[in-house]
C-alpha atoms as a PDB file:
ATOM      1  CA  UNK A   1      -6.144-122.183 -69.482  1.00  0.00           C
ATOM      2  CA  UNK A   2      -8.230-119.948 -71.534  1.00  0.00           C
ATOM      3  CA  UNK A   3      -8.689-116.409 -70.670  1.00  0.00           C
ATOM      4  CA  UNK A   4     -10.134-112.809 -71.547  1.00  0.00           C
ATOM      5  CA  UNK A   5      -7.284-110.403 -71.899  1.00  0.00           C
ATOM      6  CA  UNK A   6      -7.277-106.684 -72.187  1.00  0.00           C
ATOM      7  CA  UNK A   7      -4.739-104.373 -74.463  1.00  0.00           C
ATOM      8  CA  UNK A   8      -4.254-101.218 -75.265  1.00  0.00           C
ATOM      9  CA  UNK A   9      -4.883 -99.676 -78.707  1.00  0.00           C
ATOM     10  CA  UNK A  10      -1.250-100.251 -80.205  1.00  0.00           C
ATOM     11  CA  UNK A  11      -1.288-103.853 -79.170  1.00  0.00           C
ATOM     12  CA  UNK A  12      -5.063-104.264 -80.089  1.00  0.00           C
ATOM     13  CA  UNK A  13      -4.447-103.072 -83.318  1.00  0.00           C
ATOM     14  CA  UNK A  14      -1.504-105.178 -84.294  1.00  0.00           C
ATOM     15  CA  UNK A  15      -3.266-108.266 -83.184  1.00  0.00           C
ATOM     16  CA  UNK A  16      -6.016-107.617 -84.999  1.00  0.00           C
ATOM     17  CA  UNK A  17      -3.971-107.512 -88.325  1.00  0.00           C
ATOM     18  CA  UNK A  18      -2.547-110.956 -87.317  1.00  0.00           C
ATOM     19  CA  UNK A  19      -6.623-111.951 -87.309  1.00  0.00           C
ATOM     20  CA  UNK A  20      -7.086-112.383 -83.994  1.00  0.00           C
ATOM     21  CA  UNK A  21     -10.934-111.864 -82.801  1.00  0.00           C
ATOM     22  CA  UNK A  22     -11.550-108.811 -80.757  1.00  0.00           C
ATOM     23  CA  UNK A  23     -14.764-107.282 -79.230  1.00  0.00           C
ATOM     24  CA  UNK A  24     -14.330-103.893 -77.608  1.00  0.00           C
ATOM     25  CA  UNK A  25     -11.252-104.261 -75.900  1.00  0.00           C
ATOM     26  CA  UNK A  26     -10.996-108.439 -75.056  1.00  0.00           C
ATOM     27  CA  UNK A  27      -9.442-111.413 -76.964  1.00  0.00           C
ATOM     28  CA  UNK A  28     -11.658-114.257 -76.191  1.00  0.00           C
ATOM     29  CA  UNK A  29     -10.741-118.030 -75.867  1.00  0.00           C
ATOM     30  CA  UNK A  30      -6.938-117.863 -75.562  1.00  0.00           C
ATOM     31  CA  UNK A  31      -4.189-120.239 -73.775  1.00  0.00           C
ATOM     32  CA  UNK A  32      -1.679-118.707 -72.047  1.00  0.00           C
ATOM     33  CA  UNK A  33       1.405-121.126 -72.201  1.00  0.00           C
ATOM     34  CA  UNK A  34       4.292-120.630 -70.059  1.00  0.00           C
ATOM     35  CA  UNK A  35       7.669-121.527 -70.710  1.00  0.00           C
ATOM     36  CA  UNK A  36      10.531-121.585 -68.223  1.00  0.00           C
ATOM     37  CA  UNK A  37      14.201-123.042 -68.640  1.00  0.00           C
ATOM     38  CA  UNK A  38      17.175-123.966 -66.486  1.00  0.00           C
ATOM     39  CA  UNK A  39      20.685-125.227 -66.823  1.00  0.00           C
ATOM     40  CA  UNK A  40      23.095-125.238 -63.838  1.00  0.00           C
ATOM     41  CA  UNK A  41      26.105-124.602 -66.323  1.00  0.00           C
ATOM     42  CA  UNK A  42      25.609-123.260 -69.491  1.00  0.00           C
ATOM     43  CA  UNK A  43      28.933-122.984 -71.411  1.00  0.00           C
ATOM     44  CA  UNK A  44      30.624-120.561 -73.591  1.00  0.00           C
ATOM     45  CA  UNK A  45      28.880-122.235 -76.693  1.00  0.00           C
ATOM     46  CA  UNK A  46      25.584-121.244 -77.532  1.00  0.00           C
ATOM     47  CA  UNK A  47      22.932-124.062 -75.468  1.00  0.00           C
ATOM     48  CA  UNK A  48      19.159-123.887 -75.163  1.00  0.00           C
ATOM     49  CA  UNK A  49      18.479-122.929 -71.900  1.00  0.00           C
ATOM     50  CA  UNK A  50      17.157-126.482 -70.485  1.00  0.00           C
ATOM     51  CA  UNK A  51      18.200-128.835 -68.160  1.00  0.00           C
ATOM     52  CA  UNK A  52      19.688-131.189 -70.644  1.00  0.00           C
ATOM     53  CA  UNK A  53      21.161-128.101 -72.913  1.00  0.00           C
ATOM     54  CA  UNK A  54      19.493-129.375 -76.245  1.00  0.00           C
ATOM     55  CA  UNK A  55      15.852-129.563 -78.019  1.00  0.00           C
ATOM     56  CA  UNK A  56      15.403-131.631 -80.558  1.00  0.00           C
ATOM     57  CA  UNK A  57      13.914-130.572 -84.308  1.00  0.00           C
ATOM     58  CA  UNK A  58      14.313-133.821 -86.279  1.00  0.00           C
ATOM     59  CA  UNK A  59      11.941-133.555 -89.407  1.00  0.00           C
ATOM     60  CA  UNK A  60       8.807-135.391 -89.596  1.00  0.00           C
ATOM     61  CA  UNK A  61      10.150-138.156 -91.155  1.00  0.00           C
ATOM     62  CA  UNK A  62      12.567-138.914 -88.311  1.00  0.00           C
ATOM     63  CA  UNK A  63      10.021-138.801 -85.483  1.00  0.00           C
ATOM     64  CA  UNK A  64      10.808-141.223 -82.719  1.00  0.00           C
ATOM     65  CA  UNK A  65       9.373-142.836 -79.944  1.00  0.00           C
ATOM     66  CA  UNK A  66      10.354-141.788 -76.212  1.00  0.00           C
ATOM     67  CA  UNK A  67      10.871-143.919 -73.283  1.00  0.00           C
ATOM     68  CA  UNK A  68      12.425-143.321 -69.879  1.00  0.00           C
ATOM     69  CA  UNK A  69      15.638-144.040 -69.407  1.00  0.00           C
ATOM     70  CA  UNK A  70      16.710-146.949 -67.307  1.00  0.00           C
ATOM     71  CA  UNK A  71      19.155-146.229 -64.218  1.00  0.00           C
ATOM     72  CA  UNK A  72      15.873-144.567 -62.066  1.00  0.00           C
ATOM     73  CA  UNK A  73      14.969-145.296 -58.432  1.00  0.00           C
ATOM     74  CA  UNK A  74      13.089-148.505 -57.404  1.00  0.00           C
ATOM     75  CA  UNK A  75      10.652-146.077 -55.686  1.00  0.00           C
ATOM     76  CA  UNK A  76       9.735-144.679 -59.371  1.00  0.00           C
ATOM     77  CA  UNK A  77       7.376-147.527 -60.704  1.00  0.00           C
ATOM     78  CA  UNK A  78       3.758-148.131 -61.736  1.00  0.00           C
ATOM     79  CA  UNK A  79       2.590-149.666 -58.424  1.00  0.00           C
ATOM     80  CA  UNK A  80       5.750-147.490 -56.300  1.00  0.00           C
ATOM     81  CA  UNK A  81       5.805-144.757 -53.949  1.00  0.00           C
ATOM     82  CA  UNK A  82       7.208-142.152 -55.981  1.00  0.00           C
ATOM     83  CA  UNK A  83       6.071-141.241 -59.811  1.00  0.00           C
ATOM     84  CA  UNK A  84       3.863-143.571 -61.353  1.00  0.00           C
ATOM     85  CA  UNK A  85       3.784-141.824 -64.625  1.00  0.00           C
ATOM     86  CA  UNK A  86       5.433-139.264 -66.948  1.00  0.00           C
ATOM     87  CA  UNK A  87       2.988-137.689 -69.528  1.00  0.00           C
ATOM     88  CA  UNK A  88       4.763-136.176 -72.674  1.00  0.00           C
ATOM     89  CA  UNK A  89       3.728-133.415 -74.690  1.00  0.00           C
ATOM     90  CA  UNK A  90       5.048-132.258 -77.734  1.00  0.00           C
ATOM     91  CA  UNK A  91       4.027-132.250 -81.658  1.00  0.00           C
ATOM     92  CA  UNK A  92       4.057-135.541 -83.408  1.00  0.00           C
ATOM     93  CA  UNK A  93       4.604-135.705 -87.548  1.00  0.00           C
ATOM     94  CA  UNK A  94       1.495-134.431 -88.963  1.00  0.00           C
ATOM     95  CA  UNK A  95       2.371-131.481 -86.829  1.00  0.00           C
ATOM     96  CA  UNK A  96      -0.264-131.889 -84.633  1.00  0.00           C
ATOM     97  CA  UNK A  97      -0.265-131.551 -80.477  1.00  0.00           C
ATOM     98  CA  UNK A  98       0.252-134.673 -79.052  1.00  0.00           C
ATOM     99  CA  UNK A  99       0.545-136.584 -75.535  1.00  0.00           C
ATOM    100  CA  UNK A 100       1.195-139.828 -74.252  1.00  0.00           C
ATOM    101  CA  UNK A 101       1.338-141.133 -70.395  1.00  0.00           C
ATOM    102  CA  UNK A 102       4.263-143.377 -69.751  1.00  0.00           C
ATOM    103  CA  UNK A 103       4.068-145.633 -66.752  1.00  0.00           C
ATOM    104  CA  UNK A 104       7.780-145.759 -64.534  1.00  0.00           C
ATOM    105  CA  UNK A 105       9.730-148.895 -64.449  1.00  0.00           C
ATOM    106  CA  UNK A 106      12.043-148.038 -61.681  1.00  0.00           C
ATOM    107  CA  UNK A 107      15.638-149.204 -62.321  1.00  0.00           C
ATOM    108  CA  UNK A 108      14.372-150.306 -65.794  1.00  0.00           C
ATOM    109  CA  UNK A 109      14.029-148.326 -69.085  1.00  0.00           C
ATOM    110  CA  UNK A 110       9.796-148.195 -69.439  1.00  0.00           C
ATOM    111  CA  UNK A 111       7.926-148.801 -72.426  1.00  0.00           C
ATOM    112  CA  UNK A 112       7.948-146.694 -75.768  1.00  0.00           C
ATOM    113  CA  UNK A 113       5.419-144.308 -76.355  1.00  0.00           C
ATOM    114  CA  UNK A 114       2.727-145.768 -79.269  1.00  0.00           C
ATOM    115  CA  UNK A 115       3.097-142.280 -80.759  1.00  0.00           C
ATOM    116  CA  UNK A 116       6.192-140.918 -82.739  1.00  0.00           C
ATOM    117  CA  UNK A 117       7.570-136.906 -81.501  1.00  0.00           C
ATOM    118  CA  UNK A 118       8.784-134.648 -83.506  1.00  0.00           C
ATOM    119  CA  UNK A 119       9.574-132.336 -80.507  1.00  0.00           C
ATOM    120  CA  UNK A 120       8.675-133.087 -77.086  1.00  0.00           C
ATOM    121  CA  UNK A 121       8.643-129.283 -75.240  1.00  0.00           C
ATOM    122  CA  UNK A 122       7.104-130.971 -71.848  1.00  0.00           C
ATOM    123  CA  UNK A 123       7.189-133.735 -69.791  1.00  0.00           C
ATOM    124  CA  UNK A 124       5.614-133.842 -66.259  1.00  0.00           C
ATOM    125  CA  UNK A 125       4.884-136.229 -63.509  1.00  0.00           C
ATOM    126  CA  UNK A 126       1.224-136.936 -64.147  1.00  0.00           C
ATOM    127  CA  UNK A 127       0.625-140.142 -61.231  1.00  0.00           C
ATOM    128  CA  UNK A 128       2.171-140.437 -57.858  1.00  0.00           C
ATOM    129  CA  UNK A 129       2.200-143.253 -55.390  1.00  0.00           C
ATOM    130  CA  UNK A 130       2.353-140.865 -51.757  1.00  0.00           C
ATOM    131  CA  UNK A 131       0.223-137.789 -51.029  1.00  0.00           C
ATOM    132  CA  UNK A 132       2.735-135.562 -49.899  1.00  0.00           C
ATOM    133  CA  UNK A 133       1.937-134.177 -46.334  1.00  0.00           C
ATOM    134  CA  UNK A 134       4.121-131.184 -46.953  1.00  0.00           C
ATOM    135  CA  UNK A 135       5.268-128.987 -49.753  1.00  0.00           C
ATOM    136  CA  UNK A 136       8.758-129.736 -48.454  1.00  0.00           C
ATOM    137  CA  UNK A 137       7.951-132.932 -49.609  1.00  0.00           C
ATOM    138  CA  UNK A 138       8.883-133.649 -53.242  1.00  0.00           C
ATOM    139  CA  UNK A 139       6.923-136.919 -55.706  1.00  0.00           C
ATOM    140  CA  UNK A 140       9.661-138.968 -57.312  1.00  0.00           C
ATOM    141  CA  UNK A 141      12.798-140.703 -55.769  1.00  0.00           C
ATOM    142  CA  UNK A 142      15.327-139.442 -58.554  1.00  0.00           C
ATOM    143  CA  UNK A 143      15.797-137.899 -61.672  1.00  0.00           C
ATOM    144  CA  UNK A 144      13.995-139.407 -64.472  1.00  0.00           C
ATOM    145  CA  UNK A 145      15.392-139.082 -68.017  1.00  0.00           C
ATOM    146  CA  UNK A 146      13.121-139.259 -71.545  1.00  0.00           C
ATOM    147  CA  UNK A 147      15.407-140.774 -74.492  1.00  0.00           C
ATOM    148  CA  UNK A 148      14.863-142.130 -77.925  1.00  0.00           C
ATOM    149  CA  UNK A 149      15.226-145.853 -78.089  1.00  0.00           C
ATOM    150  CA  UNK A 150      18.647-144.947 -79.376  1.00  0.00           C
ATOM    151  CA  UNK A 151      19.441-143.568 -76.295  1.00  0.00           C
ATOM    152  CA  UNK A 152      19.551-140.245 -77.027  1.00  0.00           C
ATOM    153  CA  UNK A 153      18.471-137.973 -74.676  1.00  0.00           C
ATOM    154  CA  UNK A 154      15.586-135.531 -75.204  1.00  0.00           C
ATOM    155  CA  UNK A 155      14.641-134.480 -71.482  1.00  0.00           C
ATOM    156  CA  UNK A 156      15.006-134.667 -67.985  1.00  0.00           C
ATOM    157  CA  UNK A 157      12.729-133.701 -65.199  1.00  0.00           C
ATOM    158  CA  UNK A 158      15.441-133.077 -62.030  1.00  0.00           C
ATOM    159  CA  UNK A 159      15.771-134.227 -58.563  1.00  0.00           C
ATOM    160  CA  UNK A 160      19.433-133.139 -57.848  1.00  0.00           C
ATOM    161  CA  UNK A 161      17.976-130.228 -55.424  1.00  0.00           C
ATOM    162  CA  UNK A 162      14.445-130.957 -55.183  1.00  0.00           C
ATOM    163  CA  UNK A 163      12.129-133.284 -56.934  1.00  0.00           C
ATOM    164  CA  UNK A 164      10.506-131.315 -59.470  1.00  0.00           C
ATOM    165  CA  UNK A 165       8.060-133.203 -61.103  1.00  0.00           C
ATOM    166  CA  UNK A 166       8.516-131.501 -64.368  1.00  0.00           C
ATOM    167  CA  UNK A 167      10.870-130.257 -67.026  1.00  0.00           C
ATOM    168  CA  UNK A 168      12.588-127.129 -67.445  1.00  0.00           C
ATOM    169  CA  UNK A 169      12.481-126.512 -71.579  1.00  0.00           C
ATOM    170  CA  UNK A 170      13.265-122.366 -72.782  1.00  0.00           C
ATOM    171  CA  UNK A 171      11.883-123.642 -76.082  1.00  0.00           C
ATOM    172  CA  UNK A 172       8.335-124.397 -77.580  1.00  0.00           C
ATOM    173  CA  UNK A 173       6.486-125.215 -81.065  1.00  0.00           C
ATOM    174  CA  UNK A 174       3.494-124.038 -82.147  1.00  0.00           C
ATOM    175  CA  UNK A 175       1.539-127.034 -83.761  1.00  0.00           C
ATOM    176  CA  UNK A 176      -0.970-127.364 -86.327  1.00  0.00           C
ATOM    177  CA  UNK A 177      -3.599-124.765 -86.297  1.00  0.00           C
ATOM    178  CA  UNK A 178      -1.921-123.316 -83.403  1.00  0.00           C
ATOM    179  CA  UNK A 179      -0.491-119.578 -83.610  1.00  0.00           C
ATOM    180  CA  UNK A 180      -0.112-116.853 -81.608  1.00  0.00           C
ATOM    181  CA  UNK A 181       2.828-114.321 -80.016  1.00  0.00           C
ATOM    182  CA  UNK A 182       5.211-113.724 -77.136  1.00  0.00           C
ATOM    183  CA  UNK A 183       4.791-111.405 -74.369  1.00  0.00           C
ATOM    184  CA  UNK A 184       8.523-111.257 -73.203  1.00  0.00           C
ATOM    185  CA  UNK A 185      10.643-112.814 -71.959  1.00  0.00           C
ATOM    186  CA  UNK A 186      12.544-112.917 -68.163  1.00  0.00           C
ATOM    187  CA  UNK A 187      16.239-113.974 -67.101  1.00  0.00           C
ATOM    188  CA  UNK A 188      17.706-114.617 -64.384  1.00  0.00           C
ATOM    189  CA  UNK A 189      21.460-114.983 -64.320  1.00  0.00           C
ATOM    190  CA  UNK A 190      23.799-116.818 -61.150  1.00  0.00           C
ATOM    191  CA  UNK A 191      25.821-113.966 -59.344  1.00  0.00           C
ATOM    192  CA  UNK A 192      28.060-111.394 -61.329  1.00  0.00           C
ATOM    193  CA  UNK A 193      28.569-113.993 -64.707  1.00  0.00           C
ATOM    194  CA  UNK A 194      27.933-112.021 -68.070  1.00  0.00           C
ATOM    195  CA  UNK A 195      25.732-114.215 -70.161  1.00  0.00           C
ATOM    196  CA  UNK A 196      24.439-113.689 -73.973  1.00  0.00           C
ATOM    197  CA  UNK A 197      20.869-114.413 -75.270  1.00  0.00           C
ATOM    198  CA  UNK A 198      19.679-115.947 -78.779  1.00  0.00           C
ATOM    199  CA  UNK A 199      16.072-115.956 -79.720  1.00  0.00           C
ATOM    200  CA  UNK A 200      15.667-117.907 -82.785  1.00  0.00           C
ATOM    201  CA  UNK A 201      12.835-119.374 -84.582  1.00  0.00           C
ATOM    202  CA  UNK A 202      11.931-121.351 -87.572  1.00  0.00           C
ATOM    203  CA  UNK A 203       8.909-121.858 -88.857  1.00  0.00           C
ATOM    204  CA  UNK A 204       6.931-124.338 -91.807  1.00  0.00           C
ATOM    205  CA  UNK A 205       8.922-127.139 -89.659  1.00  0.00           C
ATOM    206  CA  UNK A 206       6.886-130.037 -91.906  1.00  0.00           C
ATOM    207  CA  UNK A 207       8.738-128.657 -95.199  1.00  0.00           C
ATOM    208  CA  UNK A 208      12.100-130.688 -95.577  1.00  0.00           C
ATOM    209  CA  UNK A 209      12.373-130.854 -99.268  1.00  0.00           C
ATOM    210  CA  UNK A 210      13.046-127.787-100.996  1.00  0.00           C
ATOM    211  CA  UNK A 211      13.290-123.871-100.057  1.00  0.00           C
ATOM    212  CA  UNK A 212      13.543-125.492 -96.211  1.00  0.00           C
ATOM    213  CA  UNK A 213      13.240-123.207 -93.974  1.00  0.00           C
ATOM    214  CA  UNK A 214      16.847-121.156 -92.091  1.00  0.00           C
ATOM    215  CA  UNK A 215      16.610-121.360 -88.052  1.00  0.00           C
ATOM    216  CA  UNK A 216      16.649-117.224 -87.692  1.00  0.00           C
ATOM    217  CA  UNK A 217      17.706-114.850 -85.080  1.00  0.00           C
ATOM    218  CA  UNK A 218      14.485-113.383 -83.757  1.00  0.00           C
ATOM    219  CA  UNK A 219      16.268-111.178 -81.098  1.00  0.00           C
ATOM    220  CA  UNK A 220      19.628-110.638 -79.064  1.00  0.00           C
ATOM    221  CA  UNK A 221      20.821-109.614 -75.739  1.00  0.00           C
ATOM    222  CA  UNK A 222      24.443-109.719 -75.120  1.00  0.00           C
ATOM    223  CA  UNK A 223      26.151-109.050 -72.406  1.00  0.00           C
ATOM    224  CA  UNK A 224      23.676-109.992 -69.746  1.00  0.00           C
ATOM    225  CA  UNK A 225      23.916-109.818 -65.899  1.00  0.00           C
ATOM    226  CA  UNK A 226      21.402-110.421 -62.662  1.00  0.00           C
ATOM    227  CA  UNK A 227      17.648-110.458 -63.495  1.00  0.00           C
ATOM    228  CA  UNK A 228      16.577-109.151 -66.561  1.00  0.00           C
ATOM    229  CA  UNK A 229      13.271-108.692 -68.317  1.00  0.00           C
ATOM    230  CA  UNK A 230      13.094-108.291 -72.244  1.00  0.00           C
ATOM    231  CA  UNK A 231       9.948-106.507 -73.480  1.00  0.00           C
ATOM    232  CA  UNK A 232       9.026-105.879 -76.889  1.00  0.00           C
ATOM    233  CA  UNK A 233       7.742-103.029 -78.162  1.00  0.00           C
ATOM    234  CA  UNK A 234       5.187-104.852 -80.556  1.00  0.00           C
ATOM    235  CA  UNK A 235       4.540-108.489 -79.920  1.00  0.00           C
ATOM    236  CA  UNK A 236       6.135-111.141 -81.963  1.00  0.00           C
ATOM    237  CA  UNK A 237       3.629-113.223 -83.722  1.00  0.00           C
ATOM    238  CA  UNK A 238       4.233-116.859 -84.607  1.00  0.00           C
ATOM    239  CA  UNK A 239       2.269-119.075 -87.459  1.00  0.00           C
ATOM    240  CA  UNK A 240       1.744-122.431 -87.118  1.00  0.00           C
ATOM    241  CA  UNK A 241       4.170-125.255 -87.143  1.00  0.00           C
ATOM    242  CA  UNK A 242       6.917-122.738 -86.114  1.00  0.00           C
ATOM    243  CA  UNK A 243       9.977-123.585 -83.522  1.00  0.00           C
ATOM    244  CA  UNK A 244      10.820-121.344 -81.046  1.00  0.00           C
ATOM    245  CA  UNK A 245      14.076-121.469 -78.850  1.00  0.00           C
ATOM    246  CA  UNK A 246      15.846-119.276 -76.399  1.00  0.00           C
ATOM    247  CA  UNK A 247      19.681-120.212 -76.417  1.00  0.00           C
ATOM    248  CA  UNK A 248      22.501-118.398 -73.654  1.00  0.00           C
ATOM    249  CA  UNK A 249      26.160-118.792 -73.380  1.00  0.00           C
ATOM    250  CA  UNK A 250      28.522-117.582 -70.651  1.00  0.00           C
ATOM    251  CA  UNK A 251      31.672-115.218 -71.571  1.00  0.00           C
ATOM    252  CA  UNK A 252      33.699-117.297 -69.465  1.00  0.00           C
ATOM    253  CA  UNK A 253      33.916-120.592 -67.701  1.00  0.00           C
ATOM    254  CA  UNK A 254      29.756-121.724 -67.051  1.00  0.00           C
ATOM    255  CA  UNK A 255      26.745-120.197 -65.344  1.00  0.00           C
ATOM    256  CA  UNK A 256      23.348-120.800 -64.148  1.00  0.00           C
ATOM    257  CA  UNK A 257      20.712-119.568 -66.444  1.00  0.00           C
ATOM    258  CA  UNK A 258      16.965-119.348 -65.636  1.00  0.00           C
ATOM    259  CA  UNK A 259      14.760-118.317 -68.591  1.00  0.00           C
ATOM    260  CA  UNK A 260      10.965-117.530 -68.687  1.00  0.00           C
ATOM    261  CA  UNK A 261       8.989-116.996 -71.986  1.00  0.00           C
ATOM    262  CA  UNK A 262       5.332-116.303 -71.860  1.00  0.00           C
ATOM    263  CA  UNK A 263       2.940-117.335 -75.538  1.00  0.00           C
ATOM    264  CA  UNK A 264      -0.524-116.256 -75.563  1.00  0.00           C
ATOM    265  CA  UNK A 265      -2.178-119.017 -77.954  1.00  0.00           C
ATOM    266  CA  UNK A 266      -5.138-119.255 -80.466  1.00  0.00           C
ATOM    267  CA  UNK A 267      -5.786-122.538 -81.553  1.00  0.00           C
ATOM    268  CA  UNK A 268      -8.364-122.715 -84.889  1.00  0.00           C
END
């Protein structure tokens, strides 16, 4: 969505050094993209907070194709009841955005996207067979899993609780001619468990050859409990072509981790 936001001088000052447009007191013509993660039972090893634990940063070279996984509900097919499609988002290897719309298959694995990811930081139910008549009502039968054609896994959009229609991914990429900086970031942590936070980043994610690139500690919180909300006192601006990940562990035995990031985006 594209919006008009309003800063104060400190913040209006630092993005104008980063060559963002102002006039007066307004940015014009930027996306605000919001990024929330979940896993159920993050470990005492450092995860991405998502519900498969992982995101993937193969280099350009080893982009893949993404299907769904076979193993779904009967329900969840292109002429079913439940979800008709899965669109994919993500950056493809030019670094560019991309997207593709998958049709369901059911029980079977569905077709392979025409287009090779990169990184794939969304995936959301995009066609349904049933209008829901309530909000209690959820639009797919099960859980629906995107993997390579190897079979590794790259996402999953849950129905364990509640079909939700969409992934839950702490992690994003800004693509070509995309850039732009996070707001903060919130966390919300199960019951009295003491969790640690990673933010890491790397950026020029197209150079693979020489002087690559180090995925770098951006910022830390250790020692986390209950709902917490991490504000920075100048915004962190990202290039283009830049990874961006949010990564917990537990001190002891596992937790459930919620993570929201918020990017304001200004693509050239």
């Amino acid at each position: 969505m594209s919006h008009i936001l309003r800063y104060g001088e400190f913040t209006k000052r630092f993005l104008n050094e980063q060559g963002f447009l102002v006039a007066g007191n307004e940015l014009h013509g930027l996306e605000t993209v919001f990024k929330f993660g979940h896993n159920d039972s993050i470990g005492t090893s450092f995860a991405v907070v998502s519900e498969a634990g992982l995101y993937h940063t193969p280099k350009a070279a080893d982009a893949v194709a993404l299907r769904l996984k076979s193993g779904g509900n009967a329900a969840d097919t292109a002429a079913g009841a439940g979800a008709r499609a899965v669109t994919l988002v993500g950056i493809g290897p030019t670094g560019a955005r991309i997207s593709e719309t998958v049709a369901t298959a059911g029980a079977s694995a569905s077709a392979a996207t025409s287009q090779l990811f990169m990184r794939l930081y969304r995936a959301f139910v995009s066609d349904v067979g049933t209008y829901s008549a309530d909000m209690n009502t959820g639009s797919h039968a099960a859980s629906i899993v995107v993997e390579s054609a190897a079979g590794a896994e790259w996402a999953s959009i849950i129905a364990t609780d509640f079909p939700e229609s969409q992934t839950q991914i702490a992690a994003f990429t800004f693509g070509l001619g995309q850039r732009g900086y996070l707001s903060g970031i919130h966390l919300f942590i199960e019951s009295t468990k003491v969790v640690d936070f990673i933010l890491l980043q790397r950026d020029d994610i197209l150079n693979d050859t020489t002087e690559i690139k180090a995925v770098r500690l951006l910022a830390e919180l250790n020692a986390a409990t209950g709902d917490v909300q991490f504000h920075f006192e100048e915004p962190i601006f990202f290039a283009e072509l830049t990874d961006v990940a949010l990564l917990a562990r537990v001190s002891a035995s596992t937790a459930s981790v919620n993570a929201q990031m918020t990017f304001v985006i200004n693509e050239n």
